[in-house]
PDB file of N, CA and C in Angstrom:
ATOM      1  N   UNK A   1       0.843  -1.179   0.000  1.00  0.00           N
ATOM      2  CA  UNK A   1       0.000   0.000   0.000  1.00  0.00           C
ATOM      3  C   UNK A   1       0.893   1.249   0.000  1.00  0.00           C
ATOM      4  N   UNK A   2       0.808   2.117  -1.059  1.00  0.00           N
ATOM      5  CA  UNK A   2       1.128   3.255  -0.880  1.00  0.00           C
ATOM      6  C   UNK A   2       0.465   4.597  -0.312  1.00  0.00           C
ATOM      7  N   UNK A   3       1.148   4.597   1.253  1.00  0.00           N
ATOM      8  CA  UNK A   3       0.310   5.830   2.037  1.00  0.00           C
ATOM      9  C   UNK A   3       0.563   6.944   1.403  1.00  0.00           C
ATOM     10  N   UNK A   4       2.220   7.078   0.930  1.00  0.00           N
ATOM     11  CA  UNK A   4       2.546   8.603   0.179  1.00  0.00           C
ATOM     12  C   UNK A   4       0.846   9.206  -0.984  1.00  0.00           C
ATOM     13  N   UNK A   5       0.787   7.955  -2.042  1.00  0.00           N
ATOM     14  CA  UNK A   5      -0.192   8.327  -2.957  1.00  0.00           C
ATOM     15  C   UNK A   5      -1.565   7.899  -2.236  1.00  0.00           C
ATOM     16  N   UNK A   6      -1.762   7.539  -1.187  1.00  0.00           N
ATOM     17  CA  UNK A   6      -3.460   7.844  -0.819  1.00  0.00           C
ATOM     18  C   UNK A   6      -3.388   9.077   0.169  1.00  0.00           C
ATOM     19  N   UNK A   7      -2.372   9.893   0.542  1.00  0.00           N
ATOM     20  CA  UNK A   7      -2.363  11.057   1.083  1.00  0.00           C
ATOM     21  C   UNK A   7      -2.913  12.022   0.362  1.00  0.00           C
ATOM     22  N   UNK A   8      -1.816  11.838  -1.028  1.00  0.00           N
ATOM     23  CA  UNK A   8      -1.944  13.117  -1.833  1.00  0.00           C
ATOM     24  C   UNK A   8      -3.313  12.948  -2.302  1.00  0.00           C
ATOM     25  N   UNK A   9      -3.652  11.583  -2.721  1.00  0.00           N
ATOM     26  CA  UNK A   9      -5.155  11.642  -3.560  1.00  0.00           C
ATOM     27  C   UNK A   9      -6.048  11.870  -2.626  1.00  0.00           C
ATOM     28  N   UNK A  10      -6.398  11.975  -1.429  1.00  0.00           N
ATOM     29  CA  UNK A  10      -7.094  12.759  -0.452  1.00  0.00           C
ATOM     30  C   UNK A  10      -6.952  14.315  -0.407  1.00  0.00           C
ATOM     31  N   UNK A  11      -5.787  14.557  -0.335  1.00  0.00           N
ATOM     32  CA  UNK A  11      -5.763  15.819  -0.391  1.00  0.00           C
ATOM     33  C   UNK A  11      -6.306  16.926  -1.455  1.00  0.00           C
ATOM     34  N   UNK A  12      -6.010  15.844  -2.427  1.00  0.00           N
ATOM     35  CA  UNK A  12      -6.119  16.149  -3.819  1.00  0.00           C
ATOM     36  C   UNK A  12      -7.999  16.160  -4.428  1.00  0.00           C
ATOM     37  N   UNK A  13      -8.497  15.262  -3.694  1.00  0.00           N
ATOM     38  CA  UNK A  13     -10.265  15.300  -3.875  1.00  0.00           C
ATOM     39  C   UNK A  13     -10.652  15.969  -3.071  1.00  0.00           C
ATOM     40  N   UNK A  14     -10.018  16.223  -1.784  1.00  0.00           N
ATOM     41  CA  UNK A  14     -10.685  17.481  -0.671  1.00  0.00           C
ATOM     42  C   UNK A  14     -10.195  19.028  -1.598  1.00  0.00           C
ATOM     43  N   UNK A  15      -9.176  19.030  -2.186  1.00  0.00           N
ATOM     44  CA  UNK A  15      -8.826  20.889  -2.865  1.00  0.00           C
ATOM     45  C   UNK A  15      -9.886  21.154  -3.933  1.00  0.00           C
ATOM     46  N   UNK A  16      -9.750  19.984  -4.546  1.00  0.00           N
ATOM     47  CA  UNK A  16     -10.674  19.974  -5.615  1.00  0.00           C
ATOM     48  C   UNK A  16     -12.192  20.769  -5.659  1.00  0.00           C
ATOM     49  N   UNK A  17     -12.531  19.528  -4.611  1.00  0.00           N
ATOM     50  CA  UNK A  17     -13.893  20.102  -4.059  1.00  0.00           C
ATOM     51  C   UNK A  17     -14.623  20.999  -3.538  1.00  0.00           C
ATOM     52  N   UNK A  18     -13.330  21.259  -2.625  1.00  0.00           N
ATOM     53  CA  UNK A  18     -13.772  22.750  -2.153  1.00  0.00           C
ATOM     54  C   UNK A  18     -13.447  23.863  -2.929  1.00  0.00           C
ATOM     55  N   UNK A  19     -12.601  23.707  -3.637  1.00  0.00           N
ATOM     56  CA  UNK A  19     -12.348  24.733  -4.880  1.00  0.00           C
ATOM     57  C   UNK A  19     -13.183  24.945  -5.832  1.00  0.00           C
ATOM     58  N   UNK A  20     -14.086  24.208  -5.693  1.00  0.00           N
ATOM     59  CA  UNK A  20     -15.563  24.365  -6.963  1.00  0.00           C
ATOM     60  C   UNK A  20     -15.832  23.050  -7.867  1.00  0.00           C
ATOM     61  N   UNK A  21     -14.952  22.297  -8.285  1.00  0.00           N
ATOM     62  CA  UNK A  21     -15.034  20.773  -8.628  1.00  0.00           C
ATOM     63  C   UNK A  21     -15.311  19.669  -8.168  1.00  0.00           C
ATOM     64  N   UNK A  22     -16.295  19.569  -6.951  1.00  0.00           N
ATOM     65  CA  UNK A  22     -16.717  18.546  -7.053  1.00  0.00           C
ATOM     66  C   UNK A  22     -16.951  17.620  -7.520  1.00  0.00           C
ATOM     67  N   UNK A  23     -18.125  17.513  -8.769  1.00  0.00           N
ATOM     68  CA  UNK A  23     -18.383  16.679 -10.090  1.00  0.00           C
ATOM     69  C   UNK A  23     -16.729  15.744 -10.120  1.00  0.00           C
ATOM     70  N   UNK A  24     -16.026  17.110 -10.661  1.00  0.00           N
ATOM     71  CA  UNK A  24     -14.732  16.321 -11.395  1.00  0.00           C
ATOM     72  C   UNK A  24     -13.597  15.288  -9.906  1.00  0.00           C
ATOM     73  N   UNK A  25     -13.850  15.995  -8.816  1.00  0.00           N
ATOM     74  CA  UNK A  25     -13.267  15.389  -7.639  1.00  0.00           C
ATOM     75  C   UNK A  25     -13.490  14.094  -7.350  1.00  0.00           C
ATOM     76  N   UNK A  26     -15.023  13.778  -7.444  1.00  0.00           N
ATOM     77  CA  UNK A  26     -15.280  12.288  -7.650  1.00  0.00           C
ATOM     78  C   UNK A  26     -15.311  11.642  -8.715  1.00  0.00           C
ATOM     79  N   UNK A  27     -15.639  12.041 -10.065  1.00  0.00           N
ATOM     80  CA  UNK A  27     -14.967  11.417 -11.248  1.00  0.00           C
ATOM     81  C   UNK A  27     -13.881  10.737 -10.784  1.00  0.00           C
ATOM     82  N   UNK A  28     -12.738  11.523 -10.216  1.00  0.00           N
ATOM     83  CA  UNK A  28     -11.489  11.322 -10.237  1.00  0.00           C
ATOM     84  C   UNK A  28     -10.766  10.068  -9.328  1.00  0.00           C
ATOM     85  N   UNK A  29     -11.587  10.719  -8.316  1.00  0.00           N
ATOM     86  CA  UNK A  29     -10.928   9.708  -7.212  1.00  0.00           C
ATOM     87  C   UNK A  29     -11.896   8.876  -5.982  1.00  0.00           C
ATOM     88  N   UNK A  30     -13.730   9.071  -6.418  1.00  0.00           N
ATOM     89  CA  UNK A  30     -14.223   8.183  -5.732  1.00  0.00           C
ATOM     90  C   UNK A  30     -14.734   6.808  -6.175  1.00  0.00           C
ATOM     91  N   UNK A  31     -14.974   5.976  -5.554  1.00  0.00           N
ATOM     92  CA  UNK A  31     -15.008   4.970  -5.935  1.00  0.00           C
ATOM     93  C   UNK A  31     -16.692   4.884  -5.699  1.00  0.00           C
ATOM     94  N   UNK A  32     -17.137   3.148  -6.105  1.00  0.00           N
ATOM     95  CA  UNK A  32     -18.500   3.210  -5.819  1.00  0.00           C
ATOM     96  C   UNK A  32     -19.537   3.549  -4.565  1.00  0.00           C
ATOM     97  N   UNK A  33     -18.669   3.350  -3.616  1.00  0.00           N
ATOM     98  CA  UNK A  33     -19.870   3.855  -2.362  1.00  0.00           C
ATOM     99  C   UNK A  33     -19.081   4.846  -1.989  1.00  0.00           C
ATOM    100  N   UNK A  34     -19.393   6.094  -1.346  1.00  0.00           N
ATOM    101  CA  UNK A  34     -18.995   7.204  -0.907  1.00  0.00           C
ATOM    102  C   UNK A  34     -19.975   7.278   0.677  1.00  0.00           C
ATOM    103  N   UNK A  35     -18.905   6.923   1.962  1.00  0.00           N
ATOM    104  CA  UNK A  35     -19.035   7.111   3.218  1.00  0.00           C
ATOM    105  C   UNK A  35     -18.884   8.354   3.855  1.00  0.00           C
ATOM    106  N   UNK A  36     -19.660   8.987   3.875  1.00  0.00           N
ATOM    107  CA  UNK A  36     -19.247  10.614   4.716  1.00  0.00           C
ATOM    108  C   UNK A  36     -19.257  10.360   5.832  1.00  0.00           C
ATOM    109  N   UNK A  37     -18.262  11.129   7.199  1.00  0.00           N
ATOM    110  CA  UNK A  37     -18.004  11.288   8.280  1.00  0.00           C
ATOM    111  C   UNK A  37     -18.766  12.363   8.877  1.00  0.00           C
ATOM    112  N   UNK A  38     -18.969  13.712   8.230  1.00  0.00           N
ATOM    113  CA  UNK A  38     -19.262  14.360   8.569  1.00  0.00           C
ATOM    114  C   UNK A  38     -20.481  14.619   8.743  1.00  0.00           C
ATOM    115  N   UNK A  39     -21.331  14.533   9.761  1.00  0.00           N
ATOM    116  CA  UNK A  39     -23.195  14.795  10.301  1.00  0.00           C
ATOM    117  C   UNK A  39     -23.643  15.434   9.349  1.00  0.00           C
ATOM    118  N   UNK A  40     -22.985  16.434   8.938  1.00  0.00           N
ATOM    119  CA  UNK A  40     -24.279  17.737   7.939  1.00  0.00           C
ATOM    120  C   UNK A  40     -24.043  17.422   6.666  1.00  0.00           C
ATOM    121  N   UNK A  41     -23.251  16.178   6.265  1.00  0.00           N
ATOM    122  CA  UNK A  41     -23.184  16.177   4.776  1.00  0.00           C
ATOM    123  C   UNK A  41     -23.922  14.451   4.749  1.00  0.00           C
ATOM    124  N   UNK A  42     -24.650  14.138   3.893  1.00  0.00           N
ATOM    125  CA  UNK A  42     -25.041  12.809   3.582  1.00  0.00           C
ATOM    126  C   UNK A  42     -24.348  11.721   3.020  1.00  0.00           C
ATOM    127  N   UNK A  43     -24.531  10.191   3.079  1.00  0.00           N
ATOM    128  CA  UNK A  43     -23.478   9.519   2.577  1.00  0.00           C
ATOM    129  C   UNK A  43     -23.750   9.621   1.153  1.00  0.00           C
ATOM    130  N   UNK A  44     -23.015   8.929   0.317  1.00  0.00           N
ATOM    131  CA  UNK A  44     -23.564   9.005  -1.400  1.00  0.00           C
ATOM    132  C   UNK A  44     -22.239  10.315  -2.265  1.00  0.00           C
ATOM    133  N   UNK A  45     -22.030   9.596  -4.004  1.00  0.00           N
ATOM    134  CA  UNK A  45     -21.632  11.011  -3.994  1.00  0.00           C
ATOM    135  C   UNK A  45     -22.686  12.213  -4.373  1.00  0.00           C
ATOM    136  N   UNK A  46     -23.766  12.186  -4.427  1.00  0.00           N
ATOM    137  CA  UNK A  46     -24.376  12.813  -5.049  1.00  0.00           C
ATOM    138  C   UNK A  46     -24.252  14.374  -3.967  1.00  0.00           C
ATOM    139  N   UNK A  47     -24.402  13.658  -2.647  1.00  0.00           N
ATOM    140  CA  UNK A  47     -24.517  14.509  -1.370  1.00  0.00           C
ATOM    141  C   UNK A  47     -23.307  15.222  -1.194  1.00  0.00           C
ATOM    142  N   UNK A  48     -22.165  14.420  -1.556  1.00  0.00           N
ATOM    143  CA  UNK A  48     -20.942  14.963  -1.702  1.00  0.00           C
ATOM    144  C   UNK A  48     -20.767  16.268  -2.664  1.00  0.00           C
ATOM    145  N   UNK A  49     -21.495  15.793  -3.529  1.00  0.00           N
ATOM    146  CA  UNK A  49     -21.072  17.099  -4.576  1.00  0.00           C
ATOM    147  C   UNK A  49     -22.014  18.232  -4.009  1.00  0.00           C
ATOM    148  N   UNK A  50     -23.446  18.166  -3.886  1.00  0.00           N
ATOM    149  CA  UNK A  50     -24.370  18.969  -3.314  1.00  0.00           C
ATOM    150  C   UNK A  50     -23.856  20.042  -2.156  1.00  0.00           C
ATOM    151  N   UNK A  51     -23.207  19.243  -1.146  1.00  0.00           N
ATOM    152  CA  UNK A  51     -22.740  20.007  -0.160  1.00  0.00           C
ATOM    153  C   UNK A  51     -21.123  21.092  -0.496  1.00  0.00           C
ATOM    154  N   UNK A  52     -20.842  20.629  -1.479  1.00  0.00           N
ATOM    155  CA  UNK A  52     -19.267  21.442  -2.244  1.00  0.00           C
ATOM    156  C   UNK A  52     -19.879  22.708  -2.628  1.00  0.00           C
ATOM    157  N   UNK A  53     -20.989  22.265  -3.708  1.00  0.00           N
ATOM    158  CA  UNK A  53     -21.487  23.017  -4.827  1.00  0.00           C
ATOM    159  C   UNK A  53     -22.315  24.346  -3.771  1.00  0.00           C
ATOM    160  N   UNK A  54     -22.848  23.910  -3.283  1.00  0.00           N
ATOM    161  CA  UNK A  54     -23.132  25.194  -2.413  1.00  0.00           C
ATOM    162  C   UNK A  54     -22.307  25.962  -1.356  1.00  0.00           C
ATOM    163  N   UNK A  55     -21.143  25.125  -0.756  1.00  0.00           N
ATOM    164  CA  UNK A  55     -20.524  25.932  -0.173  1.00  0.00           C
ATOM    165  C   UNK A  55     -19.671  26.673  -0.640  1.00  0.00           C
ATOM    166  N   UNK A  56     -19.512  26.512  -2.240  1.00  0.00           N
ATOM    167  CA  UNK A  56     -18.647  27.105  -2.951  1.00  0.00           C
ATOM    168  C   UNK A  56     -19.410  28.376  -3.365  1.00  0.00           C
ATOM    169  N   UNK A  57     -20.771  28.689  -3.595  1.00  0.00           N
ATOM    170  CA  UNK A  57     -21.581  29.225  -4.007  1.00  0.00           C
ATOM    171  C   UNK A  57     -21.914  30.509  -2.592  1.00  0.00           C
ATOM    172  N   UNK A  58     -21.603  29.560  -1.596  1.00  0.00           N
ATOM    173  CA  UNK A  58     -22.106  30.903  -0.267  1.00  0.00           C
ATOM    174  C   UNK A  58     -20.577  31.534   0.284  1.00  0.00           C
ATOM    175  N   UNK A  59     -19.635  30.753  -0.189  1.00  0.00           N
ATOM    176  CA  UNK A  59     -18.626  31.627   0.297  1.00  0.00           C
ATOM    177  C   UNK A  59     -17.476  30.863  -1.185  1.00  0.00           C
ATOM    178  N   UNK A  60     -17.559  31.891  -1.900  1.00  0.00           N
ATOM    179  CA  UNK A  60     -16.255  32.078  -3.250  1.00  0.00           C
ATOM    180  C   UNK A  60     -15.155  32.595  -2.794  1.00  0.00           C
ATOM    181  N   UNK A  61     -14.900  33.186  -2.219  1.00  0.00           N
ATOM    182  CA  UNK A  61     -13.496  33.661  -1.381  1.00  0.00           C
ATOM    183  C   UNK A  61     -13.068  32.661  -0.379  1.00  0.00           C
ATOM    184  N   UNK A  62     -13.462  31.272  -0.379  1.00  0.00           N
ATOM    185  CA  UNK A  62     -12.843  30.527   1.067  1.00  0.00           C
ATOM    186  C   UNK A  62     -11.457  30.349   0.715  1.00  0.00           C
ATOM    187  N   UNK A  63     -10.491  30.024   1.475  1.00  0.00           N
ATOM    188  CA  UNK A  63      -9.506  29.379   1.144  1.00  0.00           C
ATOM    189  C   UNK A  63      -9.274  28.553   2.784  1.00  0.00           C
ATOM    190  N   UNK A  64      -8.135  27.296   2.579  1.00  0.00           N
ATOM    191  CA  UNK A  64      -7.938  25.858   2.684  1.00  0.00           C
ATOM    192  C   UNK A  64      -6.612  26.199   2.931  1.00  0.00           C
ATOM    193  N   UNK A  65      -6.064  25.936   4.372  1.00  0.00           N
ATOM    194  CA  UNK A  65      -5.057  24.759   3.945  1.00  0.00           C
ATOM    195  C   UNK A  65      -4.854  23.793   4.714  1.00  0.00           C
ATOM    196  N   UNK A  66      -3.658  22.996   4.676  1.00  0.00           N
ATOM    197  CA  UNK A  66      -3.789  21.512   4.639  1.00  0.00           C
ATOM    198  C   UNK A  66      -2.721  21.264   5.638  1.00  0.00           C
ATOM    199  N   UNK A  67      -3.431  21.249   7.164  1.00  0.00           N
ATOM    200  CA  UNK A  67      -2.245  21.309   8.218  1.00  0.00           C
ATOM    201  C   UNK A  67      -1.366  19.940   8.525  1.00  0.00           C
ATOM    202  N   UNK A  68      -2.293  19.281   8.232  1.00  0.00           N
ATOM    203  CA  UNK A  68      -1.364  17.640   8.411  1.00  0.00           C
ATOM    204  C   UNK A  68      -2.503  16.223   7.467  1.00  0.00           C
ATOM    205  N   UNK A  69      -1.876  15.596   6.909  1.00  0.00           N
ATOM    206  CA  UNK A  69      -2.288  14.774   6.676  1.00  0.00           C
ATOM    207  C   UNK A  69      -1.705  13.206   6.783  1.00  0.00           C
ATOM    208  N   UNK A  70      -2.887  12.497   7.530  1.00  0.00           N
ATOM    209  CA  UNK A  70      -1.749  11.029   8.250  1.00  0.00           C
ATOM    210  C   UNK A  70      -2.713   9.859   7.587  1.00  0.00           C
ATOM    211  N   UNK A  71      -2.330   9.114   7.366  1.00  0.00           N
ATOM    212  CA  UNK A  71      -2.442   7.990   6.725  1.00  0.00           C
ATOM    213  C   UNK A  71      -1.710   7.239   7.207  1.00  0.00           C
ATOM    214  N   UNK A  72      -2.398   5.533   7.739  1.00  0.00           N
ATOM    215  CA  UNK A  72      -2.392   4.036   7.824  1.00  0.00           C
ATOM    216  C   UNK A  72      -3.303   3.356   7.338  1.00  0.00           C
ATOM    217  N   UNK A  73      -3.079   2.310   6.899  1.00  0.00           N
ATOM    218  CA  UNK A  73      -3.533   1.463   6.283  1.00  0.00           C
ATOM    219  C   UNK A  73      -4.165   1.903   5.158  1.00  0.00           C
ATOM    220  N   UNK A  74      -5.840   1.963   4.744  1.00  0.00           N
ATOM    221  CA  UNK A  74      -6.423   2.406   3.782  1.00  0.00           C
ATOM    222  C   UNK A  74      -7.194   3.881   4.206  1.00  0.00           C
ATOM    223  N   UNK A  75      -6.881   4.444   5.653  1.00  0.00           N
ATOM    224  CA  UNK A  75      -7.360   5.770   6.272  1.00  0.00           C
ATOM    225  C   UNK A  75      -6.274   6.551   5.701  1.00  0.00           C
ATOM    226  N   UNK A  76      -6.787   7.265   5.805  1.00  0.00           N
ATOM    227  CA  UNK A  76      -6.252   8.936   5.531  1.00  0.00           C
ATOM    228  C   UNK A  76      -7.075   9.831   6.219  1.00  0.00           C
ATOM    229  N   UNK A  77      -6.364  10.968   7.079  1.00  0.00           N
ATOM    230  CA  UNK A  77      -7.583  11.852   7.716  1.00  0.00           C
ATOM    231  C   UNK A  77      -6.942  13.177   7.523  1.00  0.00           C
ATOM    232  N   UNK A  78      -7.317  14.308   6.636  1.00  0.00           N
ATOM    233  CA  UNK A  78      -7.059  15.627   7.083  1.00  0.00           C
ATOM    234  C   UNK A  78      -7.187  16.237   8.141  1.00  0.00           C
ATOM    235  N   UNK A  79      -6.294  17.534   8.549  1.00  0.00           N
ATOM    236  CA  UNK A  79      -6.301  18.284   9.036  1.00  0.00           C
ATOM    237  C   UNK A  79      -6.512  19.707   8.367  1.00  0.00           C
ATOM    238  N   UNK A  80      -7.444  20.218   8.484  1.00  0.00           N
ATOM    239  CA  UNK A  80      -7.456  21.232   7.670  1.00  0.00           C
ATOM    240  C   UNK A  80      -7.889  22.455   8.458  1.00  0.00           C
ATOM    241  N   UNK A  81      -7.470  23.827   7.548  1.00  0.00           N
ATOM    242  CA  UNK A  81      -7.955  25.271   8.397  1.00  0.00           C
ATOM    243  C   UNK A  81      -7.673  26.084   7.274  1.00  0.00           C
ATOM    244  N   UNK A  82      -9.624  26.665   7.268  1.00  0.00           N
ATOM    245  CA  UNK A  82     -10.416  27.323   6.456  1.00  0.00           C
ATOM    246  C   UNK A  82     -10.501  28.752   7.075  1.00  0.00           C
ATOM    247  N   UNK A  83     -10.987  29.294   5.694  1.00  0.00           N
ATOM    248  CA  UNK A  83     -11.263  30.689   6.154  1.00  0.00           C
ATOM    249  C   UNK A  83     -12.411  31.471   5.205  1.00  0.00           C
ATOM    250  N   UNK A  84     -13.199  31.276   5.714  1.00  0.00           N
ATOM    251  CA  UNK A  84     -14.327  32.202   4.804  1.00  0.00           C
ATOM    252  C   UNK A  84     -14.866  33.397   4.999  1.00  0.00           C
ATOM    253  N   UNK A  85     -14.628  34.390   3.502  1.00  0.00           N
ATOM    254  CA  UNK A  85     -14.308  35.657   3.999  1.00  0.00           C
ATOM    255  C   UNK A  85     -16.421  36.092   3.184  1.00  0.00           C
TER     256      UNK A  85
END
């Protein structure tokens, strides 16, 4: 298992997404079932993109960055810190 490349490809579908690409974020790098962690977003990608697409829409000025990212086994978990202006 390569943790180096399931870091970056996490990192890499979380910039995406929040950057306005959703759609193309899961094209890219989700697979068939999509598990969300997070309470206010639904599992599925459909919910995934839904919840991007509007937060991109209520705040266009956010920016991201990417304080740590750790990976074992097939986990990967960001650390991240946002700012919406």
């Amino acid at each position: 298992m390569d943790l180096e490349a399931n870091k970056n490809h996490a990192v890499e579908l979380y910039k995406m997404a929040y950057e306005g690409n959703p759609k193309d974020a899961v094209k890219r790098f989700v697979g068939e079932d999509y598990i969300q962690h997070n309470p206010l977003v639904g599992d599925g990608k459909q919910a995934f993109i839904d919840y991007f697409e509007r937060m991109h829409s209520e705040y266009e000025d956010k920016t991201i960055e990417f304080v740590r990212c750790i990976a074992e086994g097939d986990l990967v978990a960001l650390h991240t810190s946002n700012l919406a202006r």
